[in-house]
N, C-alpha and C. Protein backbone atom coordinates (compact mmCIF):
# COMPACT_ATOMS: atom_id res chain seq x y z
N UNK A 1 11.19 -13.56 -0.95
CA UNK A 1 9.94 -12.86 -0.80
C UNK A 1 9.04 -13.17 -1.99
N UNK A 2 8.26 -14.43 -1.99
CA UNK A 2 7.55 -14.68 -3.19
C UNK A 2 6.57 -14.16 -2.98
N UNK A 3 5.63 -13.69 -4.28
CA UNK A 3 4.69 -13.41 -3.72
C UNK A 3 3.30 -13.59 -3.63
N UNK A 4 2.46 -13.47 -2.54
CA UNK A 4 1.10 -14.59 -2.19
C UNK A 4 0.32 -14.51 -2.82
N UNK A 5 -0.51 -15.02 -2.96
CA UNK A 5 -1.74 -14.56 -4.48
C UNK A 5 -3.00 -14.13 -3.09
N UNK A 6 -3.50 -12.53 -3.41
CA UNK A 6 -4.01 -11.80 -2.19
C UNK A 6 -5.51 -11.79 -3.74
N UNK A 7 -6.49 -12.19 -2.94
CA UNK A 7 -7.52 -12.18 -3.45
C UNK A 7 -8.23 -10.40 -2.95
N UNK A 8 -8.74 -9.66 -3.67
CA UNK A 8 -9.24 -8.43 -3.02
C UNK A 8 -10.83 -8.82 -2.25
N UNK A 9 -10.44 -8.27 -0.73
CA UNK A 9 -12.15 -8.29 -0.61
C UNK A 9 -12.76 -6.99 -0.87
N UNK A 10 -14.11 -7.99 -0.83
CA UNK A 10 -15.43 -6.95 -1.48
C UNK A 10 -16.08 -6.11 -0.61
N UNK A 11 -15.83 -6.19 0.45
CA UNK A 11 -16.58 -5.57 1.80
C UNK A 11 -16.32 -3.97 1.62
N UNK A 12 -17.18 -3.48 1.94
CA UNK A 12 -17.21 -1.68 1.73
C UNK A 12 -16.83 -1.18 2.80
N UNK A 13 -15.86 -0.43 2.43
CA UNK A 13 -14.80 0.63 3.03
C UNK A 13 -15.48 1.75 4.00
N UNK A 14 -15.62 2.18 5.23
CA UNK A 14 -16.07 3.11 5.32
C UNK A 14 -15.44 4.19 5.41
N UNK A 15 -15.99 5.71 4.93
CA UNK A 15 -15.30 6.84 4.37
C UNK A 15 -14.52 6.87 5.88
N UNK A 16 -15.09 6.95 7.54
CA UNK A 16 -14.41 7.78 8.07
C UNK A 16 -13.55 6.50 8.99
N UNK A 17 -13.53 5.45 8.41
CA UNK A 17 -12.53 4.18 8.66
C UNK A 17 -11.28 5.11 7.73
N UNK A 18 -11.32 5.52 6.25
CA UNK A 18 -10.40 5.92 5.48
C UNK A 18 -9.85 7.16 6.14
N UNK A 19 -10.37 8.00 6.87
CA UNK A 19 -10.27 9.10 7.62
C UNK A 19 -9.07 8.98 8.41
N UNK A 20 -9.37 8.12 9.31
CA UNK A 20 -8.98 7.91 10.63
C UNK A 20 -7.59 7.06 10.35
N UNK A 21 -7.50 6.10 8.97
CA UNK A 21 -5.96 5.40 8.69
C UNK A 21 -5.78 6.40 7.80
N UNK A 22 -5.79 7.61 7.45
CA UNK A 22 -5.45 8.21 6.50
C UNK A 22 -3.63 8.40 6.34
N UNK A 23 -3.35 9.51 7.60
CA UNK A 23 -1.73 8.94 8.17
C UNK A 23 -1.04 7.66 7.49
N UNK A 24 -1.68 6.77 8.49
CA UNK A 24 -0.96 5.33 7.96
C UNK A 24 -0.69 5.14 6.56
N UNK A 25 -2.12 5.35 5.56
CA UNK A 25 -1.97 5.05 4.70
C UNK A 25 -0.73 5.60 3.29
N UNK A 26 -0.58 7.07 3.91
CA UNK A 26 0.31 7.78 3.42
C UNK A 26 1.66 7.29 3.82
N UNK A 27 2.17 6.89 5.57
CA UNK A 27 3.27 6.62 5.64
C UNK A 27 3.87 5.31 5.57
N UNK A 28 5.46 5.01 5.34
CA UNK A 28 5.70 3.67 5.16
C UNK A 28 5.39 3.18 6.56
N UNK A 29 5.59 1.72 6.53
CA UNK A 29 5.79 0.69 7.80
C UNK A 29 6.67 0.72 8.40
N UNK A 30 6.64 0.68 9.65
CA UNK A 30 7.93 0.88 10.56
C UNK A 30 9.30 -0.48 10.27
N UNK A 31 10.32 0.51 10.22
CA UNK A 31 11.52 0.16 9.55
C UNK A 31 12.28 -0.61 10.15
N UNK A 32 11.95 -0.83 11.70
CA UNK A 32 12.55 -1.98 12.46
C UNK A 32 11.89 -3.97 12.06
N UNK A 33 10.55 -3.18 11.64
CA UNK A 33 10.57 -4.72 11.41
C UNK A 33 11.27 -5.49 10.38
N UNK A 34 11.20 -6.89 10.80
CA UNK A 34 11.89 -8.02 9.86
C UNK A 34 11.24 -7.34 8.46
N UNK A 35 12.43 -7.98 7.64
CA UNK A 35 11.98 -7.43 6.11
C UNK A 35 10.75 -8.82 5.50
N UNK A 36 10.67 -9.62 5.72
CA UNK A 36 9.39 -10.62 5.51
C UNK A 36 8.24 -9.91 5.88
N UNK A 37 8.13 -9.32 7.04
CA UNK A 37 6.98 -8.88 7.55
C UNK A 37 6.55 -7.69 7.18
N UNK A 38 7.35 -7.10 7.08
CA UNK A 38 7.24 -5.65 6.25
C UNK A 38 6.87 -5.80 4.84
N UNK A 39 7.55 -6.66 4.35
CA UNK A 39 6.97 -7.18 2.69
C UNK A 39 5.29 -7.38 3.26
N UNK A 40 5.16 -8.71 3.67
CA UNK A 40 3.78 -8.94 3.84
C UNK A 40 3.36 -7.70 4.08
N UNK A 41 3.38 -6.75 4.87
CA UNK A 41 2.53 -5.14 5.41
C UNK A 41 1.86 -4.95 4.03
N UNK A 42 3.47 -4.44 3.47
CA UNK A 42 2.77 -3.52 2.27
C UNK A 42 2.06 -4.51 1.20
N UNK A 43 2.15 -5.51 0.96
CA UNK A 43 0.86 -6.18 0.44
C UNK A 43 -0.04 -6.12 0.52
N UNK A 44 -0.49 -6.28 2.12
CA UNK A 44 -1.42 -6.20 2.79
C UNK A 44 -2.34 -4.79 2.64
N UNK A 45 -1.25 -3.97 2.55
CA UNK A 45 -1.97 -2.44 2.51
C UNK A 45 -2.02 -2.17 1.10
N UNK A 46 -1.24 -2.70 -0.14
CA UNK A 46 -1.90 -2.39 -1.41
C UNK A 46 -3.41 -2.78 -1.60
N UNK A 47 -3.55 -4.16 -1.29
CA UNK A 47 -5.04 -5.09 -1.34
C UNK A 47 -5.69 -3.98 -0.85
N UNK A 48 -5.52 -3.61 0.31
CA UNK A 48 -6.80 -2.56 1.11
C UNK A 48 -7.00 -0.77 0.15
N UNK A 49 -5.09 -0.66 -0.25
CA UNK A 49 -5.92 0.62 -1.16
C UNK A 49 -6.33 0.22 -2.79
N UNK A 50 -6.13 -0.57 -3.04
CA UNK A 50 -6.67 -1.27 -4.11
C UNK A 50 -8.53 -1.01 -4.11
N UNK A 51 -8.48 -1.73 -3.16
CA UNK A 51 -9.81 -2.09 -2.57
C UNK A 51 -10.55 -0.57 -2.68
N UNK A 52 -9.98 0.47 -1.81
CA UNK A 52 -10.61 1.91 -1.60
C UNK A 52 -10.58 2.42 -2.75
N UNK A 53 -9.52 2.66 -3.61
CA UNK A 53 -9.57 2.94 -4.99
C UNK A 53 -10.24 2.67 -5.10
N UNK A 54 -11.21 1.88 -5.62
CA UNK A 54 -12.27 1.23 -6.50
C UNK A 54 -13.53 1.45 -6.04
N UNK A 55 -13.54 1.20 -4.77
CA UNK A 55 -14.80 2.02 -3.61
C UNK A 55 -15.07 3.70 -3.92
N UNK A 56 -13.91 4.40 -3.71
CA UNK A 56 -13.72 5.93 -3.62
C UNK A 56 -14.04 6.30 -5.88
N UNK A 57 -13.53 5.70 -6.88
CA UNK A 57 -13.95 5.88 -7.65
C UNK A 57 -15.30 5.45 -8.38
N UNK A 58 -15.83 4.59 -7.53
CA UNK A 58 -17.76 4.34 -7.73
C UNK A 58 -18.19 5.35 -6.89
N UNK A 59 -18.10 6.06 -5.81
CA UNK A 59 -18.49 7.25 -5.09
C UNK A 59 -18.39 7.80 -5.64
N UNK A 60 -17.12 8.51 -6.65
CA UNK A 60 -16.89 9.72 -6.76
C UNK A 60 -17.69 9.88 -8.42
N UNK A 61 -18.20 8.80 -9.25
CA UNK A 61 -18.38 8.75 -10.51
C UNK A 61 -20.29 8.40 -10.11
N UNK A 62 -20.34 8.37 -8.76
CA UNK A 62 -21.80 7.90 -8.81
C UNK A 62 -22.48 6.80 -8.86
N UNK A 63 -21.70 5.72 -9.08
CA UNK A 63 -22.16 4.19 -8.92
C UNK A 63 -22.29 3.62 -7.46
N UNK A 64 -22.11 4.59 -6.28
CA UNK A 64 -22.17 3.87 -5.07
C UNK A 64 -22.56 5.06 -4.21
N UNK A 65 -23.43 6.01 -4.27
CA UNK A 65 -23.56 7.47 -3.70
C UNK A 65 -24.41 6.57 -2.17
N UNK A 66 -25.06 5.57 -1.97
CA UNK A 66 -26.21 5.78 -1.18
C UNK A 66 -24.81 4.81 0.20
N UNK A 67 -23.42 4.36 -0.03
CA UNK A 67 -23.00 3.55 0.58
C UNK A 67 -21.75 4.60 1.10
N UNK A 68 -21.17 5.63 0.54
CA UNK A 68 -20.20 6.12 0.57
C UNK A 68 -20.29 7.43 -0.42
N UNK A 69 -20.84 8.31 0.01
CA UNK A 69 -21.37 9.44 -0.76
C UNK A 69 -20.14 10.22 -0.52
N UNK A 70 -19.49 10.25 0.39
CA UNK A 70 -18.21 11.13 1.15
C UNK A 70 -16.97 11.61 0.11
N UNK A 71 -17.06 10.34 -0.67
CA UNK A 71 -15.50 10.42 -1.31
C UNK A 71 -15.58 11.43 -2.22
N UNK A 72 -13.96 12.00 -2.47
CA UNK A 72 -14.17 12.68 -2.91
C UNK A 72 -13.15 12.51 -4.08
N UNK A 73 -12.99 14.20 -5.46
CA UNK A 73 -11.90 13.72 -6.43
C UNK A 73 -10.65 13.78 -5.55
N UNK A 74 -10.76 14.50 -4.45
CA UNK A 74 -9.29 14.69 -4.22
C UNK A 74 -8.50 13.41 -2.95
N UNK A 75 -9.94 12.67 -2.69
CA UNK A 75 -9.30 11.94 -2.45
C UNK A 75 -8.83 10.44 -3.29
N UNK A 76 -9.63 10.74 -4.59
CA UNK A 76 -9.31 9.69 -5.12
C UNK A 76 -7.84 9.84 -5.24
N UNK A 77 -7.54 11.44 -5.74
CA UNK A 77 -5.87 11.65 -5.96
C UNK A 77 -4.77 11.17 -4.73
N UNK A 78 -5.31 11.34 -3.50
CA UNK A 78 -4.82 10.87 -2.16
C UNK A 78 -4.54 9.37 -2.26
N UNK A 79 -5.34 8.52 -2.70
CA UNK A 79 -5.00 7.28 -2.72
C UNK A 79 -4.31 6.83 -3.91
N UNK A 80 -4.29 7.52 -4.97
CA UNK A 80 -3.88 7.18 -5.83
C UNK A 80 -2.23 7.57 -5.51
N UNK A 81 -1.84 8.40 -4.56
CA UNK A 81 -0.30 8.88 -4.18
C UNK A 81 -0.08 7.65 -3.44
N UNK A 82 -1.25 7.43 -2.47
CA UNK A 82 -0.32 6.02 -1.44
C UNK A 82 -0.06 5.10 -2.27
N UNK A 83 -0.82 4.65 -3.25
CA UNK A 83 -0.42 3.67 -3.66
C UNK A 83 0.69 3.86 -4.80
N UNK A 84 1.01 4.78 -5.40
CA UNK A 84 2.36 5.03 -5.64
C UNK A 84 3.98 4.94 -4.70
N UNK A 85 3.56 5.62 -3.39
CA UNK A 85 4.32 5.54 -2.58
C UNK A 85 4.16 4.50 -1.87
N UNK A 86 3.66 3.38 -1.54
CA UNK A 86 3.77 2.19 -0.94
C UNK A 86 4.11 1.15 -2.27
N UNK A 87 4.21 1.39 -3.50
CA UNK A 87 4.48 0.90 -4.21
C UNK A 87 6.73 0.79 -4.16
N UNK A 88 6.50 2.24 -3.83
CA UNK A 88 8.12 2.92 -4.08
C UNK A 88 8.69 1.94 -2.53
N UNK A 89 7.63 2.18 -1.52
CA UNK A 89 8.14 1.90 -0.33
C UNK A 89 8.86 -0.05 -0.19
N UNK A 90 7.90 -0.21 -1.27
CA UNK A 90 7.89 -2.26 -1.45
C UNK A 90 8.94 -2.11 -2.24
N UNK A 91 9.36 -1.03 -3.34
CA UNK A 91 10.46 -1.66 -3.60
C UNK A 91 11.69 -1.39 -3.04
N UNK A 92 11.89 -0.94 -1.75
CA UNK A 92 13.00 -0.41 -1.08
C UNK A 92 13.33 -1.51 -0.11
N UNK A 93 11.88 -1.98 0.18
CA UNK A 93 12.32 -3.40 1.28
C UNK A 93 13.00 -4.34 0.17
N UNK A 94 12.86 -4.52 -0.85
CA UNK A 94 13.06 -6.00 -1.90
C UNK A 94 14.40 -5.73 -2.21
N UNK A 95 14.65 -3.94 -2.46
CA UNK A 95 16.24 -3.83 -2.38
C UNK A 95 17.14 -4.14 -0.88
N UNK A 96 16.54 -3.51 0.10
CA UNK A 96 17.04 -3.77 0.83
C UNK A 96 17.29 -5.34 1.54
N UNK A 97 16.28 -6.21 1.59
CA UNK A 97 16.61 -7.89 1.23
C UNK A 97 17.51 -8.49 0.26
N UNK A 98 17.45 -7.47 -0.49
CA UNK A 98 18.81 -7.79 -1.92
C UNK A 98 19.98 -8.08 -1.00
N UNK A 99 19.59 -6.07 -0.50
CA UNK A 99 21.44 -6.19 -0.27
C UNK A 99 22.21 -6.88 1.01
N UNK A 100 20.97 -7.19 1.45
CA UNK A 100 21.18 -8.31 2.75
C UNK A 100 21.79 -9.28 2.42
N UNK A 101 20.78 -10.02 1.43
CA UNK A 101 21.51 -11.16 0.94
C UNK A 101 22.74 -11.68 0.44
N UNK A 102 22.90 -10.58 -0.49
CA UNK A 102 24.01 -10.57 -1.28
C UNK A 102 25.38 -10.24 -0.66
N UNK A 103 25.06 -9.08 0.71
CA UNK A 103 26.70 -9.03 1.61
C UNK A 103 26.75 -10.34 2.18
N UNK A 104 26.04 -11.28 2.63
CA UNK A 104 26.37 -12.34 3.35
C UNK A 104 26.53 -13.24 3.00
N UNK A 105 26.97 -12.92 1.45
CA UNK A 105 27.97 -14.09 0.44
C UNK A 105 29.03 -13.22 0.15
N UNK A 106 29.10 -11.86 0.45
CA UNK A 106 30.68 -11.42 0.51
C UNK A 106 30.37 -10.31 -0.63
N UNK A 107 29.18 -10.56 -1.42
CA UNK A 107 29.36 -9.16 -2.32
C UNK A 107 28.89 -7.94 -1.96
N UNK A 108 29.89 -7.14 -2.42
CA UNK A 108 29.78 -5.64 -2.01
C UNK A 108 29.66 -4.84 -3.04
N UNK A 109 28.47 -4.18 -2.76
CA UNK A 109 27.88 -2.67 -3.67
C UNK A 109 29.10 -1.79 -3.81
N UNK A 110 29.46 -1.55 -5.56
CA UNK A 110 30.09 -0.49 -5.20
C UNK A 110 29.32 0.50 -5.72
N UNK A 111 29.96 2.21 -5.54
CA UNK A 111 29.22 3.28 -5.55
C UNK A 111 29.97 3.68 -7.13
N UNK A 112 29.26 4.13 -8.11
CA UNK A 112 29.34 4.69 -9.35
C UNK A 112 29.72 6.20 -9.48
């Protein structure tokens, strides 16, 4: 799982686009998919709250009131959790690709 060099885009977020993935953004990616693809997800979805972060804190500080007046502090705190928890969530797939890998050369986790 190397990883891609994700350029952020610049395109402005709209507040009730953030609304409406709000859910999503809070929960992980569904757990059936391949672990490649699921890696890519949450990449994919850091770039985008990356992106809102930075949108939602020029709203909320006043550098962007006439584009996105909506945001608010508490949602800056909202995004600032997903991206903690999609942070936690990426590293559970990278363990879990670990331990893929590693039983199908015969090594086994033991418990401490």
């Amino acid at each position: 799982m190397a990883r891609s060099p994700v350029k952020p885009a610049s395109a402005e977020i709209s507040y009730e686009l953030y609304v409406e993935l709000l859910d999503e953004l809070l929960n992980p990616i569904e757990h059936s998919l391949d672990l490649n693809v699921r890696y890519e997800l949450y990449l994919s979805k850091l770039v985008y709250l990356e992106n809102l972060l930075e949108q939602c804190f020029r709203s909320v500080n006043g550098q962007n009131k006439s584009a996105n007046g909506s945001f608010s502090q508490a949602d800056l705190h909202t995004i600032q959790g997903a991206i903690s928890s999609t942070h936690e969530f990426m590293r559970e797939t990278i363990l879990e690709a670990l331990e893929l890998r590693l039983s199908r050369i015969g090594f086994q986790r033991q418990s401490i």
